[in-house]
N, C-alpha and C. Protein backbone atom coordinates (compact mmCIF):
# COMPACT_ATOMS: atom_id res chain seq x y z
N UNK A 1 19.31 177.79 146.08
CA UNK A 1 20.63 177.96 146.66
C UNK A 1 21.27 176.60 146.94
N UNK A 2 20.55 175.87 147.72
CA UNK A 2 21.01 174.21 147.75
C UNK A 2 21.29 173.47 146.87
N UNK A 3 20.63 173.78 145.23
CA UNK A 3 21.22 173.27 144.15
C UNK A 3 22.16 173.42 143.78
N UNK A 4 22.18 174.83 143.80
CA UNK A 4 23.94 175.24 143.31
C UNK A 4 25.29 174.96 144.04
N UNK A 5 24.84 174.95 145.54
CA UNK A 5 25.78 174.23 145.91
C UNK A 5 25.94 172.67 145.89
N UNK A 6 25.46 171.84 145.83
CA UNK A 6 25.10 170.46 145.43
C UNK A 6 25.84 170.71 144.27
N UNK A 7 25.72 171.45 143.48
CA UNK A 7 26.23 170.76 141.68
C UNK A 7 27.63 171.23 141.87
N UNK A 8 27.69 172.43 142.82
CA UNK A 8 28.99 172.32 142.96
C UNK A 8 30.01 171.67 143.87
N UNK A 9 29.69 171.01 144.72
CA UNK A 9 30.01 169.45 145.58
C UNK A 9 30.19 168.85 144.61
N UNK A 10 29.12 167.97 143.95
CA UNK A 10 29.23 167.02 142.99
C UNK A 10 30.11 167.60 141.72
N UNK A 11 30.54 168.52 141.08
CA UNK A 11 31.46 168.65 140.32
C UNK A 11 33.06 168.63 140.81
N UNK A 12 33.05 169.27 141.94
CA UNK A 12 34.01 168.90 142.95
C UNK A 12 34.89 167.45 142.84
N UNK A 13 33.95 166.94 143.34
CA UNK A 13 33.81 165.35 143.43
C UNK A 13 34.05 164.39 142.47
N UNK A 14 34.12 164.79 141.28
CA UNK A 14 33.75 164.52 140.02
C UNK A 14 35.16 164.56 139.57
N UNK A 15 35.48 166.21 139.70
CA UNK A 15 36.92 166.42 138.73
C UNK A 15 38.18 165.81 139.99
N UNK A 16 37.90 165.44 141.59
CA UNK A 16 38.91 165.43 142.15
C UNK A 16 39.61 164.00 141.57
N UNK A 17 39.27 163.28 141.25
CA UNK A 17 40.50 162.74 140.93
C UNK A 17 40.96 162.84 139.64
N UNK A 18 41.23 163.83 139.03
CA UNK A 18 41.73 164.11 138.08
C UNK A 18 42.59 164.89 138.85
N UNK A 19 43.10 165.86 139.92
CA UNK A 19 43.98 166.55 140.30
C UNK A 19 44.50 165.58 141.42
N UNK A 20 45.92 165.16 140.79
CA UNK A 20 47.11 164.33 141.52
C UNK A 20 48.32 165.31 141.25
N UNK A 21 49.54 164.49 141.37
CA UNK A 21 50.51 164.96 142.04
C UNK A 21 51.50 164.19 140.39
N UNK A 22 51.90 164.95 139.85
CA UNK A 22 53.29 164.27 138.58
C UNK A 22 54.34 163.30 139.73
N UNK A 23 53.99 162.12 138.71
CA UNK A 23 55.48 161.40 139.52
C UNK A 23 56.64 160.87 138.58
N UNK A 24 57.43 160.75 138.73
CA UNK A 24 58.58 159.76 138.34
C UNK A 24 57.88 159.16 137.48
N UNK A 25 58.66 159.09 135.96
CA UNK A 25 58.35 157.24 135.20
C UNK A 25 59.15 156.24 135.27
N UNK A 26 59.23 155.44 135.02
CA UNK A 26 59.75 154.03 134.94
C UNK A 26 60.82 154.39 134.44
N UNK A 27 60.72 154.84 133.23
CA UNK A 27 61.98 154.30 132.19
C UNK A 27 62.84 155.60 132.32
N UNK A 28 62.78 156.72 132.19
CA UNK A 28 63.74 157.87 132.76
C UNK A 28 63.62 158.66 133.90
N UNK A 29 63.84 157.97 135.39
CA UNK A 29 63.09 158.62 136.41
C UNK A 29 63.64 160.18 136.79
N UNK A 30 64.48 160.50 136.47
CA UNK A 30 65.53 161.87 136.85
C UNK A 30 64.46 162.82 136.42
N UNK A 31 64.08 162.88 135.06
CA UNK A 31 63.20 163.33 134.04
C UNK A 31 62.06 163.06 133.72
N UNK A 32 61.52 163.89 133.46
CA UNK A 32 59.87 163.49 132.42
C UNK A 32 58.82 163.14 133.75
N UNK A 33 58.84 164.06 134.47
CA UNK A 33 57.49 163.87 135.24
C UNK A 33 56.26 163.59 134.29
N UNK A 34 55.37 162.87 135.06
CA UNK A 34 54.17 162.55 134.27
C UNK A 34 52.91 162.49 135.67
N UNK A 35 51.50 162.10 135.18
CA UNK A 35 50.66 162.38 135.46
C UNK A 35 49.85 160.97 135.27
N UNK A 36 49.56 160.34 136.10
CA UNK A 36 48.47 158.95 135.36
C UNK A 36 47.49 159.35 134.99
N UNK A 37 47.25 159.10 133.75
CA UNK A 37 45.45 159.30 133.38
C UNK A 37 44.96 158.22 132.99
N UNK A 38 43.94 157.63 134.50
CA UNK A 38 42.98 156.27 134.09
C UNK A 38 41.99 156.50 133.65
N UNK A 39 41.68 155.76 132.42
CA UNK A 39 40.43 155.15 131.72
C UNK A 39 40.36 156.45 131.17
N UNK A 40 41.40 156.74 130.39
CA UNK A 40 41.23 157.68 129.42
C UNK A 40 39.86 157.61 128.21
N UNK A 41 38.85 158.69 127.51
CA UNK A 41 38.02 158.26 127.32
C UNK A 41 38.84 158.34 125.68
N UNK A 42 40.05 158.74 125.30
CA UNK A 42 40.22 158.78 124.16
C UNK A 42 41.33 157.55 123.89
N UNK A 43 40.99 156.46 124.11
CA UNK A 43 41.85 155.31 124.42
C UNK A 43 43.49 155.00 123.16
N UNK A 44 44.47 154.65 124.34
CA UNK A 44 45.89 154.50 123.81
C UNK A 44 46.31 153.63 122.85
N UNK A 45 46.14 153.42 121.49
CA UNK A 45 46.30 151.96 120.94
C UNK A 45 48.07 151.69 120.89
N UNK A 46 47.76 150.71 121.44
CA UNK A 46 49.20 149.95 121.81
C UNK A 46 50.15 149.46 120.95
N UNK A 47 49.00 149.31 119.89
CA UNK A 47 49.57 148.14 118.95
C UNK A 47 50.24 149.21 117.78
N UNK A 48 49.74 150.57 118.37
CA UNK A 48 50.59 151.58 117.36
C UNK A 48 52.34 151.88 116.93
N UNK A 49 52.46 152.23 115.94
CA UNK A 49 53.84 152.95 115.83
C UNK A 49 53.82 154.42 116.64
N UNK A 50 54.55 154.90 117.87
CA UNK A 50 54.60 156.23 118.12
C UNK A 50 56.24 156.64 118.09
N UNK A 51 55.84 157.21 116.82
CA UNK A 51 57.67 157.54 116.00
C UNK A 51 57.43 159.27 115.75
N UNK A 52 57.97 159.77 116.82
CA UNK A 52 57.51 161.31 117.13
C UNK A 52 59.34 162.02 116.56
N UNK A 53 58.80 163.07 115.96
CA UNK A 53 60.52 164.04 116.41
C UNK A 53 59.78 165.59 116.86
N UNK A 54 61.20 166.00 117.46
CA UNK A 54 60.60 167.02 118.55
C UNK A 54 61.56 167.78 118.11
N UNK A 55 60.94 169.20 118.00
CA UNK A 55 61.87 170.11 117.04
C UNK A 55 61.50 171.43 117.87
N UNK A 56 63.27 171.61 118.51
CA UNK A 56 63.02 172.28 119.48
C UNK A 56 64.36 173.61 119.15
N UNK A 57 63.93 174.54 118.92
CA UNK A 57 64.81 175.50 118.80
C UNK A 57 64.90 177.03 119.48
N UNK A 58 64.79 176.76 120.40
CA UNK A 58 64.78 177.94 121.61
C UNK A 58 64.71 177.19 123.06
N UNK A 59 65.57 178.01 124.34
CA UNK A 59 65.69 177.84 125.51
C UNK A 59 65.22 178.47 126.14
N UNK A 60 65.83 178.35 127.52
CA UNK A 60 64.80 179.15 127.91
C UNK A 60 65.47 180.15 128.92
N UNK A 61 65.16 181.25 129.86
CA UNK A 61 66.13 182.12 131.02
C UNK A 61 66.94 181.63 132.04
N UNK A 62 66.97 180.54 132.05
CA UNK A 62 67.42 180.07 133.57
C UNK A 62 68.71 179.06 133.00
N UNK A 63 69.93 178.82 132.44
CA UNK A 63 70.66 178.13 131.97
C UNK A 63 70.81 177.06 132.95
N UNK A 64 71.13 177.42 134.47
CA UNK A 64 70.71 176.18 134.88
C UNK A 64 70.11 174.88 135.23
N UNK A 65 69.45 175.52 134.53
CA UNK A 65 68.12 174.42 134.70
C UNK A 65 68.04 173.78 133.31
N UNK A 66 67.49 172.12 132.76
CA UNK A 66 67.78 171.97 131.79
C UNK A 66 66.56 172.46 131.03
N UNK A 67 66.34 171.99 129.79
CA UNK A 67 65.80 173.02 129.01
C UNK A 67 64.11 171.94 128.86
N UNK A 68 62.92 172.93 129.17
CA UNK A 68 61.58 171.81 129.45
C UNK A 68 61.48 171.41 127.97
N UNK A 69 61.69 172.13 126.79
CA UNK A 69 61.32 171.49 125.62
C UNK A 69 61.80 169.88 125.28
N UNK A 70 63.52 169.54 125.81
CA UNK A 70 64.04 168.50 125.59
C UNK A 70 63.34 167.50 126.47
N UNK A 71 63.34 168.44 128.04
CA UNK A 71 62.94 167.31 128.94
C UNK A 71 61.14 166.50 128.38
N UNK A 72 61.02 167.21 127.51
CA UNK A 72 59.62 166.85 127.29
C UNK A 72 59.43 165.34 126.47
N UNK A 73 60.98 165.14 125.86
CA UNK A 73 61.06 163.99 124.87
C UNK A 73 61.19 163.20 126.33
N UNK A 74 61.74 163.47 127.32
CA UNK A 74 61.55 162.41 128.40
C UNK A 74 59.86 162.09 128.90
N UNK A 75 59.40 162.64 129.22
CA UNK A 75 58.20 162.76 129.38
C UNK A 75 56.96 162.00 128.74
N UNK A 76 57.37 162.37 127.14
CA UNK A 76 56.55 161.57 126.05
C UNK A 76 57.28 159.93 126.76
N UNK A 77 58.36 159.75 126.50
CA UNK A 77 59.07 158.04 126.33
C UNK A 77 58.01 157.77 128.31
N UNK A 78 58.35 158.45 128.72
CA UNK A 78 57.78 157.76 130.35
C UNK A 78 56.15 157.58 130.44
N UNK A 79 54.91 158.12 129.60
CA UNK A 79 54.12 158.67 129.56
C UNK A 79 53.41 157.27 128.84
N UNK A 80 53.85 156.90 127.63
CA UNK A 80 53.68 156.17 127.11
C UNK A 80 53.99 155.06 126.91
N UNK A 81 55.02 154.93 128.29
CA UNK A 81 55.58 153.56 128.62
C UNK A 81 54.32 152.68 129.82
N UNK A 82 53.80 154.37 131.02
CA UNK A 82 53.30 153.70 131.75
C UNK A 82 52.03 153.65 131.17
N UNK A 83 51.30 153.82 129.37
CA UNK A 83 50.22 153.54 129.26
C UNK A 83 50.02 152.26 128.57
N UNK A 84 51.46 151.82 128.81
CA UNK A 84 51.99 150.03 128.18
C UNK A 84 52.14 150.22 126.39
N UNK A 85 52.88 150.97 126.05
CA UNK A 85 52.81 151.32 124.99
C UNK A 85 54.36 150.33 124.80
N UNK A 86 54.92 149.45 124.23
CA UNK A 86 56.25 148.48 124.13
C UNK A 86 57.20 149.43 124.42
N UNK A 87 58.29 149.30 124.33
CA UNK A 87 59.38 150.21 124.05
C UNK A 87 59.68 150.22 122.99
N UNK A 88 60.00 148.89 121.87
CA UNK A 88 59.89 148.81 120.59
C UNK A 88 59.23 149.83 119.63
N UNK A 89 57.69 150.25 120.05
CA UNK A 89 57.00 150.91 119.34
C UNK A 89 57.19 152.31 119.72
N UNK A 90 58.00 152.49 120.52
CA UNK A 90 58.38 153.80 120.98
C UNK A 90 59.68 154.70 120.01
N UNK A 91 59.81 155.24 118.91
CA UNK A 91 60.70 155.48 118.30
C UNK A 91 61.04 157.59 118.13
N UNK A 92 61.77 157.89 118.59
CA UNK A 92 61.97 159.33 119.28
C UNK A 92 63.07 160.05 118.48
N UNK A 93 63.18 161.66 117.87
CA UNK A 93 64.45 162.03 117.95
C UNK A 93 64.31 163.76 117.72
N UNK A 94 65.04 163.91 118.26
CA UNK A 94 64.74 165.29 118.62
C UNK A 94 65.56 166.18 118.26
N UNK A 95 65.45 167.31 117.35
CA UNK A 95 66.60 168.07 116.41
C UNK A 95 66.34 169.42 117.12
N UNK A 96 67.55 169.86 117.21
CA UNK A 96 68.38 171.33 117.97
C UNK A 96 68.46 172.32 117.25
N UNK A 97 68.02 173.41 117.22
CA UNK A 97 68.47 174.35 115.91
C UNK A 97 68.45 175.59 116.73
N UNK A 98 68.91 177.04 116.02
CA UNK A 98 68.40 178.32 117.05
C UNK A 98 69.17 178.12 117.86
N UNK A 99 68.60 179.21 118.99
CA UNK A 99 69.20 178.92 120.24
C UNK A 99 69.61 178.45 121.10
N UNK A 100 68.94 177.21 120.92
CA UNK A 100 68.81 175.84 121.79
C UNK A 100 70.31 175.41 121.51
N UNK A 101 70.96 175.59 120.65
CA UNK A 101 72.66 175.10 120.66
C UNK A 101 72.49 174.97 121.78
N UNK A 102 72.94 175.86 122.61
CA UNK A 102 73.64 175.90 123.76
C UNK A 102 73.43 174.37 124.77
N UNK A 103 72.68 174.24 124.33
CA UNK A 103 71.75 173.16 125.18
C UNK A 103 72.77 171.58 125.22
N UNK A 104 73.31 171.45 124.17
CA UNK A 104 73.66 170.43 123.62
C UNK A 104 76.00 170.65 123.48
N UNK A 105 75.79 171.51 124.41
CA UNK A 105 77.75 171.61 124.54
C UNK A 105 78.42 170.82 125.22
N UNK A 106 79.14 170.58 125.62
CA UNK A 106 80.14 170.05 126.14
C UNK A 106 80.11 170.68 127.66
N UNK A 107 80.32 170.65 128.80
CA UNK A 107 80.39 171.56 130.03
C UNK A 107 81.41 172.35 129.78
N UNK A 108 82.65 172.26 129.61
CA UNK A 108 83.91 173.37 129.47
C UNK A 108 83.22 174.45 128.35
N UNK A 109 82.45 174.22 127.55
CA UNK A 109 81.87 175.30 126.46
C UNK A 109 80.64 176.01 126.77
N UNK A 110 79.82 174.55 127.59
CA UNK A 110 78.62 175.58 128.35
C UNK A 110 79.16 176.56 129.34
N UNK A 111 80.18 176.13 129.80
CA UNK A 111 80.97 177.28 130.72
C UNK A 111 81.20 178.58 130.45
N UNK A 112 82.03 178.14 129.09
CA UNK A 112 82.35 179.65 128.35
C UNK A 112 81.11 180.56 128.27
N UNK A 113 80.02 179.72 128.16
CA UNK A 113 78.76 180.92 127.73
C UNK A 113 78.38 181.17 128.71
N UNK A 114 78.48 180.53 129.86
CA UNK A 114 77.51 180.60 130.87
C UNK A 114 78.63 180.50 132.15
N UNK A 115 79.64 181.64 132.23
CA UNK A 115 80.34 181.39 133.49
C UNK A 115 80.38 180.92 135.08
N UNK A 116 78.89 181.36 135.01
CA UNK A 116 78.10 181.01 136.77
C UNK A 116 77.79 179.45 136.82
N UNK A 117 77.78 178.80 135.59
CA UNK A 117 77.22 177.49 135.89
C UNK A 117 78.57 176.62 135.08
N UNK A 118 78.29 175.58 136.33
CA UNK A 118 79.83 174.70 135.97
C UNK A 118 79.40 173.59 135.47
N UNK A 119 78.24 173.25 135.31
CA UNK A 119 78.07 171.73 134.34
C UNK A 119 76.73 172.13 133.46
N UNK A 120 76.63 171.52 132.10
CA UNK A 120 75.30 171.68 131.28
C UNK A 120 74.25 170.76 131.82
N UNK A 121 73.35 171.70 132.41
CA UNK A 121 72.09 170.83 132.88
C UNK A 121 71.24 169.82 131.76
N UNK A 122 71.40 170.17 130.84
CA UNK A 122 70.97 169.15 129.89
C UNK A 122 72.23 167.85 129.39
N UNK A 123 73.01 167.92 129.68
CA UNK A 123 73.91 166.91 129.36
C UNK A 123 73.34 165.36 129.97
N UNK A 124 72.89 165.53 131.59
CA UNK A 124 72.57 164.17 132.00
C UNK A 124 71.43 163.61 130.99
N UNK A 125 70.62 165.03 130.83
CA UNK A 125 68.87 164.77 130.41
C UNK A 125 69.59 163.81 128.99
N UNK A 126 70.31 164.40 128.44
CA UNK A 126 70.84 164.22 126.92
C UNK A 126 71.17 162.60 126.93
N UNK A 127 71.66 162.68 127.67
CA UNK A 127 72.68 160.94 127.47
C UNK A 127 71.60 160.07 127.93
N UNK A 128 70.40 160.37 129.06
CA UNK A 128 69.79 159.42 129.40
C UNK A 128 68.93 158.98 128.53
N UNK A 129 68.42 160.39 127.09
CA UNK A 129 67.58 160.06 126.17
C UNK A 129 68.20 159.23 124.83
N UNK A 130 69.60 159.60 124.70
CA UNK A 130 70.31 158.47 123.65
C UNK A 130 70.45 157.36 124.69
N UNK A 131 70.87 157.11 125.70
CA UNK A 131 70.84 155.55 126.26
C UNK A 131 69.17 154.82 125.86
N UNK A 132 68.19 155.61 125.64
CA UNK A 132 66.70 154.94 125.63
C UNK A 132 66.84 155.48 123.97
N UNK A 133 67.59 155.36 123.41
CA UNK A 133 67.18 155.27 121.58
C UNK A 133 67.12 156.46 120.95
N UNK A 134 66.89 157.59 121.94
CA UNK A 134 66.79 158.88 121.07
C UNK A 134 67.81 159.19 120.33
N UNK A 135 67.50 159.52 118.77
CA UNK A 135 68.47 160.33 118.36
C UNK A 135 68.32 162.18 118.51
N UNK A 136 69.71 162.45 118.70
CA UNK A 136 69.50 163.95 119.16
C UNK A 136 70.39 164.37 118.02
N UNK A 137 70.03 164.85 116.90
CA UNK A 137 70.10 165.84 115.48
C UNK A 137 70.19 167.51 115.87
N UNK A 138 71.62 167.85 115.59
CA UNK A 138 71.99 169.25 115.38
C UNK A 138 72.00 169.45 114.44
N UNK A 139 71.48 170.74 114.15
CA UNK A 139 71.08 171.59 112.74
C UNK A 139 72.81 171.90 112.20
N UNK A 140 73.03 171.68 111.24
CA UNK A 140 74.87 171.96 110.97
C UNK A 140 74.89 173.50 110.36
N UNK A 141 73.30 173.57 109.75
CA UNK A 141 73.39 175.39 109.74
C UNK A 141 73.72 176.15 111.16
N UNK A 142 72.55 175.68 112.02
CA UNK A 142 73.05 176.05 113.08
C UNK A 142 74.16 175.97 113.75
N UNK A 143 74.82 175.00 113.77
CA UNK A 143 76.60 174.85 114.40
C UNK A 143 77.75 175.69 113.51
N UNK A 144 77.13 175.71 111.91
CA UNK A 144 78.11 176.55 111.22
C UNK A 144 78.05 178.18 111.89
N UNK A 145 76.50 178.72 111.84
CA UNK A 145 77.06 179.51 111.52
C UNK A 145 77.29 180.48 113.58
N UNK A 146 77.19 179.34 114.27
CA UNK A 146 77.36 179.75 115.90
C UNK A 146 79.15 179.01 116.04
N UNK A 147 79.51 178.64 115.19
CA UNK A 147 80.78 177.90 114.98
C UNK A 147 81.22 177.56 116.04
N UNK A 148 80.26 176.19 116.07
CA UNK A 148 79.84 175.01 116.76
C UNK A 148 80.86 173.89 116.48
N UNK A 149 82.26 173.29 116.44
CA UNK A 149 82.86 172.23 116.46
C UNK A 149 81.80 170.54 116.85
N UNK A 150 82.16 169.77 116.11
CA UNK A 150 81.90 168.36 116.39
C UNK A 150 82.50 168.12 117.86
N UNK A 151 83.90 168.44 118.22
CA UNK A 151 84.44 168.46 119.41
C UNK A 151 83.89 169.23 120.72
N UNK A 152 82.68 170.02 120.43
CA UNK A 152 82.56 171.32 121.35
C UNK A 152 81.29 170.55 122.00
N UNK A 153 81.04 169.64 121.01
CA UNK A 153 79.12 169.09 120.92
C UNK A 153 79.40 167.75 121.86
N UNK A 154 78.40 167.62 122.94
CA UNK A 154 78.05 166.13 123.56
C UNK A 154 78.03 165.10 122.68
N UNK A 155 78.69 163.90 123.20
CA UNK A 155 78.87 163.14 122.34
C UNK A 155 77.97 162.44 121.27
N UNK A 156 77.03 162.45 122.60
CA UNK A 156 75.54 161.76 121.70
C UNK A 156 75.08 162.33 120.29
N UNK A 157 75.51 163.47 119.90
CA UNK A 157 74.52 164.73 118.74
C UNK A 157 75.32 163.91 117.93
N UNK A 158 74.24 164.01 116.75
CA UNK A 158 74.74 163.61 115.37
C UNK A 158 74.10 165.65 114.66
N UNK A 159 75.06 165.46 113.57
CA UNK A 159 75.20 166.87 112.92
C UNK A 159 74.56 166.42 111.47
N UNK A 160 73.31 167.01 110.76
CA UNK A 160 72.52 166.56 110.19
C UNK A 160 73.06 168.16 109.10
N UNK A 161 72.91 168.09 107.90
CA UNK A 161 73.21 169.52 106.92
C UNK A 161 72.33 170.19 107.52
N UNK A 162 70.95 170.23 107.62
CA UNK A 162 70.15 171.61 108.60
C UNK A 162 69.10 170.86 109.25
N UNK A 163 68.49 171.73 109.92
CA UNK A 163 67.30 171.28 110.95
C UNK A 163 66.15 170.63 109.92
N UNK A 164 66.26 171.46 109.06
CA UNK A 164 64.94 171.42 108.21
C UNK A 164 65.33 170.00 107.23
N UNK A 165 66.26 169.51 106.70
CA UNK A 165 66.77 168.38 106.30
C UNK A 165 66.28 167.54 106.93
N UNK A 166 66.99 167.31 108.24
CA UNK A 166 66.56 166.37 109.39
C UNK A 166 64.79 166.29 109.69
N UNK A 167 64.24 167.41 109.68
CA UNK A 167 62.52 167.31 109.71
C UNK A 167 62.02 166.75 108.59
N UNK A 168 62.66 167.35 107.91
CA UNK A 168 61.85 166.30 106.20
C UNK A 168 62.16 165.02 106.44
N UNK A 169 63.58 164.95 106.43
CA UNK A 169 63.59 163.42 106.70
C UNK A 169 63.08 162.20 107.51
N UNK A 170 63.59 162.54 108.28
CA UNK A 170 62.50 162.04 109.48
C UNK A 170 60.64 162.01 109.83
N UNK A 171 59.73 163.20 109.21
CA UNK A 171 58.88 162.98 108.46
C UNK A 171 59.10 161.71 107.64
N UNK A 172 59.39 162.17 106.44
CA UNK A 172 59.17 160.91 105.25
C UNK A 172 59.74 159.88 106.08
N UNK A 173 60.19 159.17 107.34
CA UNK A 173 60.23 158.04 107.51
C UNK A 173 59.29 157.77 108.17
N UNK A 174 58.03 158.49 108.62
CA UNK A 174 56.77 157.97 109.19
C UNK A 174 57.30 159.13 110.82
N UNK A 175 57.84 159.43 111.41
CA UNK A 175 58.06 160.50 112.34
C UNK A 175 57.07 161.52 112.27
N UNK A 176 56.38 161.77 113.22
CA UNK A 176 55.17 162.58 113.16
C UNK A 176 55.95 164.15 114.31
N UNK A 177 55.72 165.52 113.43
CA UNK A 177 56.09 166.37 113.85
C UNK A 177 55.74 166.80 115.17
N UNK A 178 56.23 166.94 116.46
CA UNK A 178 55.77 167.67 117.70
C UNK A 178 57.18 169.15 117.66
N UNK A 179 56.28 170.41 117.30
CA UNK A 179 56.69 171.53 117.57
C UNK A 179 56.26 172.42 118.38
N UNK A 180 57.14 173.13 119.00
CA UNK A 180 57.00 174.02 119.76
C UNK A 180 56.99 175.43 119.42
């Protein structure tokens, strides 16, 4: 009986500091909670290229709130800033397709869809990730056929012929796929 509790003390003990508290990163603090993990045993090479695109095409129930798939490109950039990864080697862009439009409007248009809420919760997330380099790629299938205006769209979006264009492409430039 004393063993088992012993191994379970000592496992206790063991995993507690692995359970902390997500804080703020450096480089987008609004966004991208993160988690320190010291002396990771699968170690961070620094000296890498991390040229990710994030291909996110669905939202989620709560319009007010911004959307966790995007906030997640915050997350990666804060994550891997505090594991000293350059900023240089940090290269990000994240394409919209599906549902997720909505995500990426203008407030007077997120309005229209969403009458109860008076500003697009992803708009701040949006601009803070093109101010840090992200490009944010709308699917133009998708804007055609939700007849989506260039004018309707946050300024930051660039309009790519389709999602799937933009993934190939970005692939073949060394961009390594993160899907959801």
């Amino acid at each position: 009986m004393f063993k088992k509790y012993f191994c379970l003390i000592a496992l206790m003990i063991t995993f507690s500091n692995y359970a902390q508290e997500a804080h703020k990163g450096d480089v987008i603090p609004d966004y991208g909670k993160i988690y320190s993990v010291n002396n990771p045993d699968f170690k961070t090479d620094t000296t890498a290229q991390f040229k990710a695109v994030f291909d996110v095409a669905r939202n989620f129930d709560d319009p007010a709130k911004p959307n966790a798939l995007i906030e997640t490109v915050a997350r990666y950039i804060n994550m891997h800033r505090e594991a000293r990864v350059p900023s240089e080697k940090i290269k990000v862009a994240l394409v919209i397709h599906g549902s997720a439009f909505s995500d990426i409007l203008k407030n007077e248009f997120y309005q229209e869809k969403f009458p109860e809420i008076n500003i697009n919760p992803n708009a701040e997330l949006i601009s803070q990730l093109s101010d840090h380099g992200v490009q944010v790629i709308l699917c133009g299938q998708t804007a055609a056929h939700r007849k989506i205006t260039k004018a309707e769209a946050l300024p930051e979006i660039k309009v790519a012929l389709s999602a799937m264009t933009a993934l190939v492409q970005l692939q073949n430039e060394g961009y390594q796929l993160i899907s959801f």
